[in-house]
PDB file of N, CA and C in Angstrom:
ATOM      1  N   UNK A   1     -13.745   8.438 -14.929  1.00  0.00           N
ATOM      2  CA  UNK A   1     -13.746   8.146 -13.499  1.00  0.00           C
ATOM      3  C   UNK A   1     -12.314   8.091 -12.990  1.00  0.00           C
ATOM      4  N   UNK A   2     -12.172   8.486 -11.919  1.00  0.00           N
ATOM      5  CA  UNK A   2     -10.760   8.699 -11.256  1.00  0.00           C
ATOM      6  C   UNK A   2     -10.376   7.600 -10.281  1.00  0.00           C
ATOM      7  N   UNK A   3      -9.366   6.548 -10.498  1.00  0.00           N
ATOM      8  CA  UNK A   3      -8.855   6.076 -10.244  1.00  0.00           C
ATOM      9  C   UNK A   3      -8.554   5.875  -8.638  1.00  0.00           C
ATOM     10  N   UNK A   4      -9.065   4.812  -8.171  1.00  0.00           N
ATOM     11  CA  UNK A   4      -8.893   4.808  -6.129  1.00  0.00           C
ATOM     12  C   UNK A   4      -8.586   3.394  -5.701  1.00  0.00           C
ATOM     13  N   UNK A   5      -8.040   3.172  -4.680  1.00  0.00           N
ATOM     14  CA  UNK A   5      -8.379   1.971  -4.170  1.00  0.00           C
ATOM     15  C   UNK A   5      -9.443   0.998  -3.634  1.00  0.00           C
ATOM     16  N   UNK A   6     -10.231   1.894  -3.602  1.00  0.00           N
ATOM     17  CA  UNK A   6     -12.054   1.332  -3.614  1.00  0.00           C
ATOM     18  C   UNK A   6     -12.329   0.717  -4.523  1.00  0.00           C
ATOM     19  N   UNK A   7     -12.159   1.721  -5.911  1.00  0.00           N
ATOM     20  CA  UNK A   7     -12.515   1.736  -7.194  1.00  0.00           C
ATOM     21  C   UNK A   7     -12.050   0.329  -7.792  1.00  0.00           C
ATOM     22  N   UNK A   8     -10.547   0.092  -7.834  1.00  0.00           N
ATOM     23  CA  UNK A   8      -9.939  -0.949  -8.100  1.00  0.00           C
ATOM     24  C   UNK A   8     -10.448  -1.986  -7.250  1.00  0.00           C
ATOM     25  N   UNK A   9     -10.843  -2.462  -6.039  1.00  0.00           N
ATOM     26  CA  UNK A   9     -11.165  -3.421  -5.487  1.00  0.00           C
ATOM     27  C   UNK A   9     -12.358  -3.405  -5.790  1.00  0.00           C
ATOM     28  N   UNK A  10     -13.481  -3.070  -5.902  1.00  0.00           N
ATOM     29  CA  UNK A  10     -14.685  -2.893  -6.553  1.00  0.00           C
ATOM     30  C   UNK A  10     -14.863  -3.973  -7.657  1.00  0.00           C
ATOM     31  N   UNK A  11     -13.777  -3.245  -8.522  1.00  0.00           N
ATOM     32  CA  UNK A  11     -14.007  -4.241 -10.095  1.00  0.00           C
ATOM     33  C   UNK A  11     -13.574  -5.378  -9.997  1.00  0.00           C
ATOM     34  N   UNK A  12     -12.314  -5.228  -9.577  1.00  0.00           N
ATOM     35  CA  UNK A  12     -11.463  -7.017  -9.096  1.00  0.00           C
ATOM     36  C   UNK A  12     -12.392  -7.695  -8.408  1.00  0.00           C
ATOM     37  N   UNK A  13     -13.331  -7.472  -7.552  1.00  0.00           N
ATOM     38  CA  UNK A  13     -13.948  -8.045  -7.112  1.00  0.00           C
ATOM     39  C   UNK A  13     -15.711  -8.687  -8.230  1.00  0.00           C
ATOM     40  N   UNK A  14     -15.866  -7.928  -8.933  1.00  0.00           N
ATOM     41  CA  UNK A  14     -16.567  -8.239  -9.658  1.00  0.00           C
ATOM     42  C   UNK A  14     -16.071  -8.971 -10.832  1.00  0.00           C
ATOM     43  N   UNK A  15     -17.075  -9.438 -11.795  1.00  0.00           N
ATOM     44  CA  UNK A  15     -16.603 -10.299 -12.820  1.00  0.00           C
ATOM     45  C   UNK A  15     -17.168  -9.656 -14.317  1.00  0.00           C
ATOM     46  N   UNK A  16     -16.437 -10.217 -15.054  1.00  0.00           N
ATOM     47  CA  UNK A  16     -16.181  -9.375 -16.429  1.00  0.00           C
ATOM     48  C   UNK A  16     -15.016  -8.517 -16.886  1.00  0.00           C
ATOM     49  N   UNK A  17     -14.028  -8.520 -15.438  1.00  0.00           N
ATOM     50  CA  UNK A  17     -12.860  -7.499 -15.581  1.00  0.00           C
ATOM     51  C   UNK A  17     -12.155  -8.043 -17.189  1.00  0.00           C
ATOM     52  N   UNK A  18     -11.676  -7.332 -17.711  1.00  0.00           N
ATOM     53  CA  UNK A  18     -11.098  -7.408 -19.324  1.00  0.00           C
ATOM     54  C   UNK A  18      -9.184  -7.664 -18.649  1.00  0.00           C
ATOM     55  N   UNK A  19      -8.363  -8.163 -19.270  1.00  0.00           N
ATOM     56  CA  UNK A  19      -6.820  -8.600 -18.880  1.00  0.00           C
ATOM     57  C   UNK A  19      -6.354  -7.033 -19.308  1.00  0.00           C
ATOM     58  N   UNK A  20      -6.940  -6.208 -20.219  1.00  0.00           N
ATOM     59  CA  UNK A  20      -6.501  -4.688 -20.394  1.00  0.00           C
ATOM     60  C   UNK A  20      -6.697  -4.181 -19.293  1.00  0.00           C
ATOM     61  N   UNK A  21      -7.836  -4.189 -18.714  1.00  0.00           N
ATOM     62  CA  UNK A  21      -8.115  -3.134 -17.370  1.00  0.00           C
ATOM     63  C   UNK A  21      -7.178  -3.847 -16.154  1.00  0.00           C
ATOM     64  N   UNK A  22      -7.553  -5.170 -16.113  1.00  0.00           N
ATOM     65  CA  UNK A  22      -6.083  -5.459 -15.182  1.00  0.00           C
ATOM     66  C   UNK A  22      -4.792  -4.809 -15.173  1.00  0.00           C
ATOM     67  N   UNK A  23      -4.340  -5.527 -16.873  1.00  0.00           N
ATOM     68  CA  UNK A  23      -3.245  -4.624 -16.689  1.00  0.00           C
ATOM     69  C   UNK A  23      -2.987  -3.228 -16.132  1.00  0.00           C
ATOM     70  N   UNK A  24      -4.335  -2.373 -17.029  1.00  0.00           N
ATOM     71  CA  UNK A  24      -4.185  -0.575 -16.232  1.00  0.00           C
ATOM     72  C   UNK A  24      -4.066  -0.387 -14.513  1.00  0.00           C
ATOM     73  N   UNK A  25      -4.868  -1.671 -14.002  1.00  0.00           N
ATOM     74  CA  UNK A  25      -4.791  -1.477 -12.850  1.00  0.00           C
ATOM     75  C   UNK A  25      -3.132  -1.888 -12.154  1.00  0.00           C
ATOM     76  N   UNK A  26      -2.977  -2.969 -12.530  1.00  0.00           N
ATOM     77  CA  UNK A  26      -1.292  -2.843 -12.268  1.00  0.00           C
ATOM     78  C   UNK A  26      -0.457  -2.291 -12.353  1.00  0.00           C
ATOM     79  N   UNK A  27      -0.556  -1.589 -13.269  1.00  0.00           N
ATOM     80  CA  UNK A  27       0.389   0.308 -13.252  1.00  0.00           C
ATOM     81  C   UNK A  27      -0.489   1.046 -12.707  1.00  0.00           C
ATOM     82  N   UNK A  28      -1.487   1.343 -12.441  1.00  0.00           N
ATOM     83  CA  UNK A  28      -2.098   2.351 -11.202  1.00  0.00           C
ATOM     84  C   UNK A  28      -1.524   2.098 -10.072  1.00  0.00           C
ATOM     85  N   UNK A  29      -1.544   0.517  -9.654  1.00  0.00           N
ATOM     86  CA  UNK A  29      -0.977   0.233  -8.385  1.00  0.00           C
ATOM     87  C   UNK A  29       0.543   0.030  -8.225  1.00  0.00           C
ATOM     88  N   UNK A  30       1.422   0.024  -9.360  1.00  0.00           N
ATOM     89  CA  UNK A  30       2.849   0.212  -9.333  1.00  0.00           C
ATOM     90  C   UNK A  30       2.605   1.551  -8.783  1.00  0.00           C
ATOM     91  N   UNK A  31       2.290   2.227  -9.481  1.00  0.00           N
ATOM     92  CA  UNK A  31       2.778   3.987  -9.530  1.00  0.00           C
ATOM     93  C   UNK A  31       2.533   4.466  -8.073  1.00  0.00           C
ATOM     94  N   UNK A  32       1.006   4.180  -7.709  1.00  0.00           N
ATOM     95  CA  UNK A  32       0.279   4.646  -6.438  1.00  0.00           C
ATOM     96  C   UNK A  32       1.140   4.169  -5.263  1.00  0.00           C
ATOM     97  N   UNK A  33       1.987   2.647  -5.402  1.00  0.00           N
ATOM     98  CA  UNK A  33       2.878   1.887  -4.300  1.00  0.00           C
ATOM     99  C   UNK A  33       4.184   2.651  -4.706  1.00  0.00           C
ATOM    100  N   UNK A  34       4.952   3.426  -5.665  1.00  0.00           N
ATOM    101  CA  UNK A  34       6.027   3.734  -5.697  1.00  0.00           C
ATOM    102  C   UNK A  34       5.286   5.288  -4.341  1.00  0.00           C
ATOM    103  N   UNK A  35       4.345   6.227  -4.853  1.00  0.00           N
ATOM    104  CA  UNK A  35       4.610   7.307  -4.457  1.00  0.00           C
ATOM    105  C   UNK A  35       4.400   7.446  -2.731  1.00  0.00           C
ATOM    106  N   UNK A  36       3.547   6.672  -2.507  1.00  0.00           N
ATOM    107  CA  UNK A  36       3.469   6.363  -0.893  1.00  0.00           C
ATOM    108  C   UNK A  36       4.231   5.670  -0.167  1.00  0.00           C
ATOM    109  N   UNK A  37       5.347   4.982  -1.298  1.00  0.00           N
ATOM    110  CA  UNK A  37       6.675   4.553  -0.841  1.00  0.00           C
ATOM    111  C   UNK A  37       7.817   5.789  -0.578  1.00  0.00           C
ATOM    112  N   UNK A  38       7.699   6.456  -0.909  1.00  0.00           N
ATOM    113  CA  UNK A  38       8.686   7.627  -1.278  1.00  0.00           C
ATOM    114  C   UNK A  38       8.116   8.467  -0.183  1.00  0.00           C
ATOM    115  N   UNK A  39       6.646   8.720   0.367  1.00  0.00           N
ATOM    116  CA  UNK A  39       6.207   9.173   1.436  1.00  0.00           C
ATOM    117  C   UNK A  39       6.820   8.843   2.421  1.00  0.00           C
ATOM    118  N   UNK A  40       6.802   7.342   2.933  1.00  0.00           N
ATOM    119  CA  UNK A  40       7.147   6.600   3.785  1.00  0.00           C
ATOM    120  C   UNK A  40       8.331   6.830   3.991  1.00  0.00           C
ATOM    121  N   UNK A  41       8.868   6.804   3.134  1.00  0.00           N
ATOM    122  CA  UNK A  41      10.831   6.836   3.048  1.00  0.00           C
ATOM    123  C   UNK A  41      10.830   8.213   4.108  1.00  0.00           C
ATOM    124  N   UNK A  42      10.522   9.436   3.168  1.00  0.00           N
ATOM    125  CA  UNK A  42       9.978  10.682   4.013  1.00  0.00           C
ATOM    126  C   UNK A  42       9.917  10.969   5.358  1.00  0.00           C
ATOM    127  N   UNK A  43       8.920   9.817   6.081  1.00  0.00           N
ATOM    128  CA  UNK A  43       8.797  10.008   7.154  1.00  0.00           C
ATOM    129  C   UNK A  43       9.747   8.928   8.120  1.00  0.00           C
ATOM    130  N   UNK A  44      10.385   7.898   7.526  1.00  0.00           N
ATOM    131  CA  UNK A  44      11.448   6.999   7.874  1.00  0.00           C
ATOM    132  C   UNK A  44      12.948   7.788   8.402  1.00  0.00           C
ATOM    133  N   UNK A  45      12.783   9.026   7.096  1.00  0.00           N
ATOM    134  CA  UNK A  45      14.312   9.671   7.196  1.00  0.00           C
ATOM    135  C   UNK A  45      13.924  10.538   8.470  1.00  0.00           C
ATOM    136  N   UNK A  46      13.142  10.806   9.207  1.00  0.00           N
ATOM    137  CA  UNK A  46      12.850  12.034  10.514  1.00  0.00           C
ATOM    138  C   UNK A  46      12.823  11.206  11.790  1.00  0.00           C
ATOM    139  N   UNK A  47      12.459   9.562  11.542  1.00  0.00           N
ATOM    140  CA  UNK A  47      11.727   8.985  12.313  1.00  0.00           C
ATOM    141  C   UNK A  47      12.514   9.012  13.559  1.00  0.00           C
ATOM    142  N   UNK A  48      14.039   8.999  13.418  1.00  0.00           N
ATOM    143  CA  UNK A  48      15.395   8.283  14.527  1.00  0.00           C
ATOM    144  C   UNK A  48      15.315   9.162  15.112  1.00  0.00           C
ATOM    145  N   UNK A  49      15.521  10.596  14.519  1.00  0.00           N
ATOM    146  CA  UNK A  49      15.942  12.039  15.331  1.00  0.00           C
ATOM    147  C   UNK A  49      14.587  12.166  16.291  1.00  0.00           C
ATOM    148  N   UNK A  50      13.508  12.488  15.705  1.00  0.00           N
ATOM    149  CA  UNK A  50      12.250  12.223  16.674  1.00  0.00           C
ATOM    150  C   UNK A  50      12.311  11.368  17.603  1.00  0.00           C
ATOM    151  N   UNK A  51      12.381  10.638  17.185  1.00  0.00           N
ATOM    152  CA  UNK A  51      11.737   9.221  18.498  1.00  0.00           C
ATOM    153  C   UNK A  51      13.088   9.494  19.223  1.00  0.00           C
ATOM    154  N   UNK A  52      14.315  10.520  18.714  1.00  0.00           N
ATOM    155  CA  UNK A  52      15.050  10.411  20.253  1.00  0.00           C
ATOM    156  C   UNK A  52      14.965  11.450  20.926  1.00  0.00           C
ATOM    157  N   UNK A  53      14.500  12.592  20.209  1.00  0.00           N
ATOM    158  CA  UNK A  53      13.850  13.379  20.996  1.00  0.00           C
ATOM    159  C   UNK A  53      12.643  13.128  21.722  1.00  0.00           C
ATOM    160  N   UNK A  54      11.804  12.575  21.441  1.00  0.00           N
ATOM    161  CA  UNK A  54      10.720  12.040  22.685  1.00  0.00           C
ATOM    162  C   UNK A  54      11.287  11.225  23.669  1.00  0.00           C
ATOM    163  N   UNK A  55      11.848  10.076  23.439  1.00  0.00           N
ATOM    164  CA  UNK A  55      12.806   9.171  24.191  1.00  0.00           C
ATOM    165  C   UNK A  55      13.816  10.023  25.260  1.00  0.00           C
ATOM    166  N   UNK A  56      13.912  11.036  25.297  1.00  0.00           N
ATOM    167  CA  UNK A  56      14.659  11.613  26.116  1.00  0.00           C
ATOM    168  C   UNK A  56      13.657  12.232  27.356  1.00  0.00           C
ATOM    169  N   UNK A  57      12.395  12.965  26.865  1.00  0.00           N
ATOM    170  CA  UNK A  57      11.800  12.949  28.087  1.00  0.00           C
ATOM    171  C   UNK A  57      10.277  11.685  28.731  1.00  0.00           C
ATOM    172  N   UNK A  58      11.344  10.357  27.856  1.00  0.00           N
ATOM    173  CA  UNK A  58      10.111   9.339  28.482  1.00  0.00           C
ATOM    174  C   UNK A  58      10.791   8.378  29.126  1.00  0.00           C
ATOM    175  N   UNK A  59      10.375   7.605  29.952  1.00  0.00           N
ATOM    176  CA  UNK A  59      10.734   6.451  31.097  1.00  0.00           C
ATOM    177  C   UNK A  59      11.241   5.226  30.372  1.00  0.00           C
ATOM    178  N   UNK A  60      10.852   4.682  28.676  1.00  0.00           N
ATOM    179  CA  UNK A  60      10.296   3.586  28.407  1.00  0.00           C
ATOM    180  C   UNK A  60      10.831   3.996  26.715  1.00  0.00           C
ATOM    181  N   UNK A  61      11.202   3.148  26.127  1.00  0.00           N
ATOM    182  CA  UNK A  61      10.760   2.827  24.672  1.00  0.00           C
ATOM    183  C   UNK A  61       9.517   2.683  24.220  1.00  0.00           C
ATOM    184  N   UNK A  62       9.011   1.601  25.025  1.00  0.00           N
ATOM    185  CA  UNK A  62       7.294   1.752  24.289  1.00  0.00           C
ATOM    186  C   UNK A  62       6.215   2.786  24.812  1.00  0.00           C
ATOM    187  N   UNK A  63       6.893   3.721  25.652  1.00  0.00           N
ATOM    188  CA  UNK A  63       6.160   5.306  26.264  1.00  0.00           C
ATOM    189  C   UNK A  63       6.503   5.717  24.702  1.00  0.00           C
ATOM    190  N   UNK A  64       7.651   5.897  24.474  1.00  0.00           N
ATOM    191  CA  UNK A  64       8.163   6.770  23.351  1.00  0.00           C
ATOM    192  C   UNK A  64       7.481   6.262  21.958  1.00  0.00           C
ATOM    193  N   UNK A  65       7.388   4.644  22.176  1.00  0.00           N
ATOM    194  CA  UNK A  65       6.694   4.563  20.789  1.00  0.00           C
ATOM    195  C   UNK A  65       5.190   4.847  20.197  1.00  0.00           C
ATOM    196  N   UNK A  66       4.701   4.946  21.660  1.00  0.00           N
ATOM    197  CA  UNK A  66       3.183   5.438  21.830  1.00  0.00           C
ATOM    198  C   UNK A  66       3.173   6.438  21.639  1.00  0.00           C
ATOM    199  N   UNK A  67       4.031   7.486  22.144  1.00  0.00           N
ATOM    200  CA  UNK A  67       4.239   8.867  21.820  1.00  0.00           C
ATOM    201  C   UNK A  67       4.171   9.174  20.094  1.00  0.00           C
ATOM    202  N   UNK A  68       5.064   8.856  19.863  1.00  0.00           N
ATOM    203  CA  UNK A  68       5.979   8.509  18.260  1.00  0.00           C
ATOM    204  C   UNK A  68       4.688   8.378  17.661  1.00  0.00           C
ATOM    205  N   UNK A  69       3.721   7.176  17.780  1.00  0.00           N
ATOM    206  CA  UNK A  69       2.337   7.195  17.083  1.00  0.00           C
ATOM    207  C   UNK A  69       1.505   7.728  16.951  1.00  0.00           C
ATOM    208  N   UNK A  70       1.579   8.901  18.023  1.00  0.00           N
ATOM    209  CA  UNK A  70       0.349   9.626  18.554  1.00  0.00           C
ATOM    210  C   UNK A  70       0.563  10.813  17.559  1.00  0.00           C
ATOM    211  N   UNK A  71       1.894  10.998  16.988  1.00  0.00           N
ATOM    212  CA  UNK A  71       2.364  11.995  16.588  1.00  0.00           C
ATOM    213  C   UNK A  71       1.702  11.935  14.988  1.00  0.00           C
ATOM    214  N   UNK A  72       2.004  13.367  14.160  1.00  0.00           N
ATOM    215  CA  UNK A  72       1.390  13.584  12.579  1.00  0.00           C
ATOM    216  C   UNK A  72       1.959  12.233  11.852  1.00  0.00           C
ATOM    217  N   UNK A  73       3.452  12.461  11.986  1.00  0.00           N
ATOM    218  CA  UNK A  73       4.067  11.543  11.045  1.00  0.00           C
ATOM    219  C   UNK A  73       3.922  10.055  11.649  1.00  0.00           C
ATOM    220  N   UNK A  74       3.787   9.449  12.854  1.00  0.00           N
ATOM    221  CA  UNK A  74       3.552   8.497  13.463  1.00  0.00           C
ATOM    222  C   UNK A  74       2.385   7.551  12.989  1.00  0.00           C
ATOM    223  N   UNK A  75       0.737   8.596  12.532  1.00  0.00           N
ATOM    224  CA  UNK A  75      -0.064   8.384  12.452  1.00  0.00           C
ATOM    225  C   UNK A  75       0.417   8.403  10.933  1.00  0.00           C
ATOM    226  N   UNK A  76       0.672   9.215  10.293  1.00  0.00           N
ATOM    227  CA  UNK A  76       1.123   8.825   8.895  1.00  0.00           C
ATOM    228  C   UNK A  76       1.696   7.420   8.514  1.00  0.00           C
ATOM    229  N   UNK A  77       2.709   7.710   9.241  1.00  0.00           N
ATOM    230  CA  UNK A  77       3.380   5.587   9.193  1.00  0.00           C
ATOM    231  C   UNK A  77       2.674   4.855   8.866  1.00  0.00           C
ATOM    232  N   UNK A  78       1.477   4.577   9.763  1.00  0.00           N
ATOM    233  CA  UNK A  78       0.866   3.437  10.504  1.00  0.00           C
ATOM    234  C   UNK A  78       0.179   3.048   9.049  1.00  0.00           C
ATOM    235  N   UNK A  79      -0.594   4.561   8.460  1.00  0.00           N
ATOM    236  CA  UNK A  79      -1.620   4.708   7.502  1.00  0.00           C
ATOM    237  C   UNK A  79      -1.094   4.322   6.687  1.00  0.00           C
ATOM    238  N   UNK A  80       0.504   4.700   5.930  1.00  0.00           N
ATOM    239  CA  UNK A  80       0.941   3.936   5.081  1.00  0.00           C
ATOM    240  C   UNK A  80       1.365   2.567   4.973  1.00  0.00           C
ATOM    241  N   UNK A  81       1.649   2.481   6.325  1.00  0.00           N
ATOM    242  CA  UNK A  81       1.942   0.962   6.006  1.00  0.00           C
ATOM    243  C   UNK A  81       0.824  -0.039   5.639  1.00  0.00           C
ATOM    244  N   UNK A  82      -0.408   0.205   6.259  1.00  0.00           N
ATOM    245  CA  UNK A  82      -1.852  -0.402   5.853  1.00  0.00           C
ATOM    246  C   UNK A  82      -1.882  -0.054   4.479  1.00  0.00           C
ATOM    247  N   UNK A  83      -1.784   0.806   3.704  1.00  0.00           N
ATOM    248  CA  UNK A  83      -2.170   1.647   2.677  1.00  0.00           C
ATOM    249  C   UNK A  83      -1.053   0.563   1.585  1.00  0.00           C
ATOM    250  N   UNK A  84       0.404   0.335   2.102  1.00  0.00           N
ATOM    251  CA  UNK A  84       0.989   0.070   0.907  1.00  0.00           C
ATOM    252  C   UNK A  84       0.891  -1.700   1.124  1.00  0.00           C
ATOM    253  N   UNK A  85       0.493  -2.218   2.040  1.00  0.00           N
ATOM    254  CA  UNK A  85      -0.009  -3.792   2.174  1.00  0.00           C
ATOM    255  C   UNK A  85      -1.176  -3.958   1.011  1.00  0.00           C
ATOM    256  N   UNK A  86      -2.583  -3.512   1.364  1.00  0.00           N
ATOM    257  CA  UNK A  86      -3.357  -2.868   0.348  1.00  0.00           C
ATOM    258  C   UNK A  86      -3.006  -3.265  -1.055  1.00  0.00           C
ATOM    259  N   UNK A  87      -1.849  -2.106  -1.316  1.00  0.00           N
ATOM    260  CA  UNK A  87      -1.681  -2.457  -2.903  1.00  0.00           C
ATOM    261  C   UNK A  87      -1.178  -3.255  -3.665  1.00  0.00           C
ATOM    262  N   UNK A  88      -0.270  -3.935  -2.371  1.00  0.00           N
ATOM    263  CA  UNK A  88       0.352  -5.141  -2.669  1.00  0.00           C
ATOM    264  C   UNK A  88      -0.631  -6.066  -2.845  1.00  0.00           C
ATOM    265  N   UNK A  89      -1.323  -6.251  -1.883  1.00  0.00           N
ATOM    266  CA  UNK A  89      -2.376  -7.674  -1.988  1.00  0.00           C
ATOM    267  C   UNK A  89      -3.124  -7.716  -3.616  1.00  0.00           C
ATOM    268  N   UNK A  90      -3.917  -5.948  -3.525  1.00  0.00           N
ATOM    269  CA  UNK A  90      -4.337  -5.967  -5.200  1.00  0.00           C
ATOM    270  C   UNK A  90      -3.832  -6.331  -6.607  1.00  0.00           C
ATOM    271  N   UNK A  91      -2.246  -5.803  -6.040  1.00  0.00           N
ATOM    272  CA  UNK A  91      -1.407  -6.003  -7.840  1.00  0.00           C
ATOM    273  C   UNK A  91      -1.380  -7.097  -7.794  1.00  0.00           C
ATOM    274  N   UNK A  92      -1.350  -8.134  -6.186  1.00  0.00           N
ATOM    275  CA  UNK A  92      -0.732  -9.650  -6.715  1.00  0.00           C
ATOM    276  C   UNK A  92      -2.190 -10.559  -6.780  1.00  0.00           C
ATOM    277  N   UNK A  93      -3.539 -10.040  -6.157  1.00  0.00           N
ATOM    278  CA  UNK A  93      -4.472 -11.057  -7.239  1.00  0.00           C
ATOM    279  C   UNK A  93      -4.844 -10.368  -8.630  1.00  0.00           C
ATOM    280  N   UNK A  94      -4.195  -9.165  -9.117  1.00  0.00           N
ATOM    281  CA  UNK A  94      -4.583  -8.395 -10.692  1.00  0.00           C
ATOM    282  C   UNK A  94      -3.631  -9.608 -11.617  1.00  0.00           C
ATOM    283  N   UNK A  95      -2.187  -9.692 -10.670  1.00  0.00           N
ATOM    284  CA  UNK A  95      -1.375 -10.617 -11.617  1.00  0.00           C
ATOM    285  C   UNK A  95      -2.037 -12.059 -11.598  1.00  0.00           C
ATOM    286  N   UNK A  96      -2.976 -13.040 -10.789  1.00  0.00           N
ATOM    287  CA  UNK A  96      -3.273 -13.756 -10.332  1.00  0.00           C
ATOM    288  C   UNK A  96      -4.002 -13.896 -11.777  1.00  0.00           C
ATOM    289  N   UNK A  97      -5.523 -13.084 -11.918  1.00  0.00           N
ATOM    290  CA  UNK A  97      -6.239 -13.124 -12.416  1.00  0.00           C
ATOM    291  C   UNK A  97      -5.826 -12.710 -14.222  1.00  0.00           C
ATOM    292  N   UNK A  98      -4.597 -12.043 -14.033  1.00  0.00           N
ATOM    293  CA  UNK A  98      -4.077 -12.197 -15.736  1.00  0.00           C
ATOM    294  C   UNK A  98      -3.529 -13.489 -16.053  1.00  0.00           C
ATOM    295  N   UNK A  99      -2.644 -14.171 -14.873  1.00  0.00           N
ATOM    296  CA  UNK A  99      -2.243 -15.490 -15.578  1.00  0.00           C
ATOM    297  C   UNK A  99      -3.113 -16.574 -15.682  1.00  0.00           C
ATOM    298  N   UNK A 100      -4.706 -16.441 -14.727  1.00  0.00           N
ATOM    299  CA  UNK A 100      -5.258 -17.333 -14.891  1.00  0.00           C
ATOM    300  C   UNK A 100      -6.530 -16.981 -16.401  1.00  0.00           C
ATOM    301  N   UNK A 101      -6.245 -15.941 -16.417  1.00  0.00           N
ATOM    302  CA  UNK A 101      -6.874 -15.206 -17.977  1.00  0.00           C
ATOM    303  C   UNK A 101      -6.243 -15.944 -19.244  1.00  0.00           C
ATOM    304  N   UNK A 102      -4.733 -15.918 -19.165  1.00  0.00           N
ATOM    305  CA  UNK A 102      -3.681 -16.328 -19.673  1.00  0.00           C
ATOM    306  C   UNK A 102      -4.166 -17.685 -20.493  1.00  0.00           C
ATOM    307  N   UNK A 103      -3.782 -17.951 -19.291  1.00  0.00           N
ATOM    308  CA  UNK A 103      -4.211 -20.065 -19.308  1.00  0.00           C
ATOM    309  C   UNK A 103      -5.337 -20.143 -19.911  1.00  0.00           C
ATOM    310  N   UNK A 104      -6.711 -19.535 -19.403  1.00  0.00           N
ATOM    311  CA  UNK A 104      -7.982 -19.946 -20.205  1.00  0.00           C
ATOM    312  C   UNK A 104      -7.809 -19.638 -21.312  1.00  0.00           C
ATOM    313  N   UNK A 105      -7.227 -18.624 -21.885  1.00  0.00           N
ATOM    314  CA  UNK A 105      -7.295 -18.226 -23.131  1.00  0.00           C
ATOM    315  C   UNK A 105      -6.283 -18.874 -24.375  1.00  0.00           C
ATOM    316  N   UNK A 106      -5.352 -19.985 -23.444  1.00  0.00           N
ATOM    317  CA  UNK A 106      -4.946 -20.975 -24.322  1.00  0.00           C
ATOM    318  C   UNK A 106      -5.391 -22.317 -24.452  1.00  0.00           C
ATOM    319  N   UNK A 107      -6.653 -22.454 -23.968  1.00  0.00           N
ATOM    320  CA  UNK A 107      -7.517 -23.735 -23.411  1.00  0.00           C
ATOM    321  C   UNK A 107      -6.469 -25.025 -22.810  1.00  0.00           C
ATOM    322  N   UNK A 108      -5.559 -24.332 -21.916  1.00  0.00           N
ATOM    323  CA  UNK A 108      -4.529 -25.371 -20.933  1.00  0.00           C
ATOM    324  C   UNK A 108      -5.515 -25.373 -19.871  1.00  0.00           C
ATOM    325  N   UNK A 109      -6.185 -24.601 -19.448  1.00  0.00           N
ATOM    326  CA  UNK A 109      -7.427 -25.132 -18.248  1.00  0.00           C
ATOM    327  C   UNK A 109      -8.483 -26.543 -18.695  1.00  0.00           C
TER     328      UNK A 109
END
C-alpha cells in the first residue's frame, strides 16, 4: 500500500499502531515535509517579482493579494501551507505516541 496522508491519519487514529510503524511514519512525514518544503521555497523565490507585477496594475495591496491568490502559484501556497501544518501536527502526535509507547513499555506509567 502506498503511503498518503489519509493513510497515515487513518492508522494514528486507530489503535494497535506498532512504535515500528510510527517510526516509518515519521520518516514518511520528514521526507514528504522536506519535499513540499522545497516546493514552497519554489514558489516563495517568484512570489516578490509577481506580486509586483500585479501590484503595479492594482489600487491596493490586498487587490494584489487577492490577485496573487487567485493565481497557479498563489493557490499552490495556500495548499502548501495547509498541507505542511498537516504534517507537522502528524509527526508531533507519531512522536507523542512513541514516547508514551516508551514509558508503558518501561512500566513508569
Amino acid at each position: 500500500m502506498q503511503l498518503s496522508l489519509e493513510h497515515v491519519e487513518k492508522e494514528m487514529a486507530g489503535e494497535g499502531i506498532s512504535p515500528g510503524q510510527l517510526a516509518d511514519y515519521r520518516v514518511y512525514l520528514a521526507a514528504l515535509y522536506s519535499l513540499r518544503a522545497a516546493e514552497m521555497q519554489d514558489i516563495l523565490a517568484v512570489k516578490p517579482r509577481n506580486w509586483l507585477t500585479i501590484r503595479a496594475r492594482k489600487n491596493s495591496d490586498k487587490a494584489t493579494d487577492r490577485e496573487w491568490e487567485a493565481t497557479e502559484d498563489g493557490l499552490r501556497e495556500t495548499q502548501l501551507k495547509w498541507e505542511l501544518r498537516r504534517i507537522e501536527k502528524l509527526s508531533s502526535a507519531a512522536a507523542t505516541k512513541l514516547r508514551i509507547m516508551e514509558v508503558e513499555a518501561r512500566n513508569i506509567v
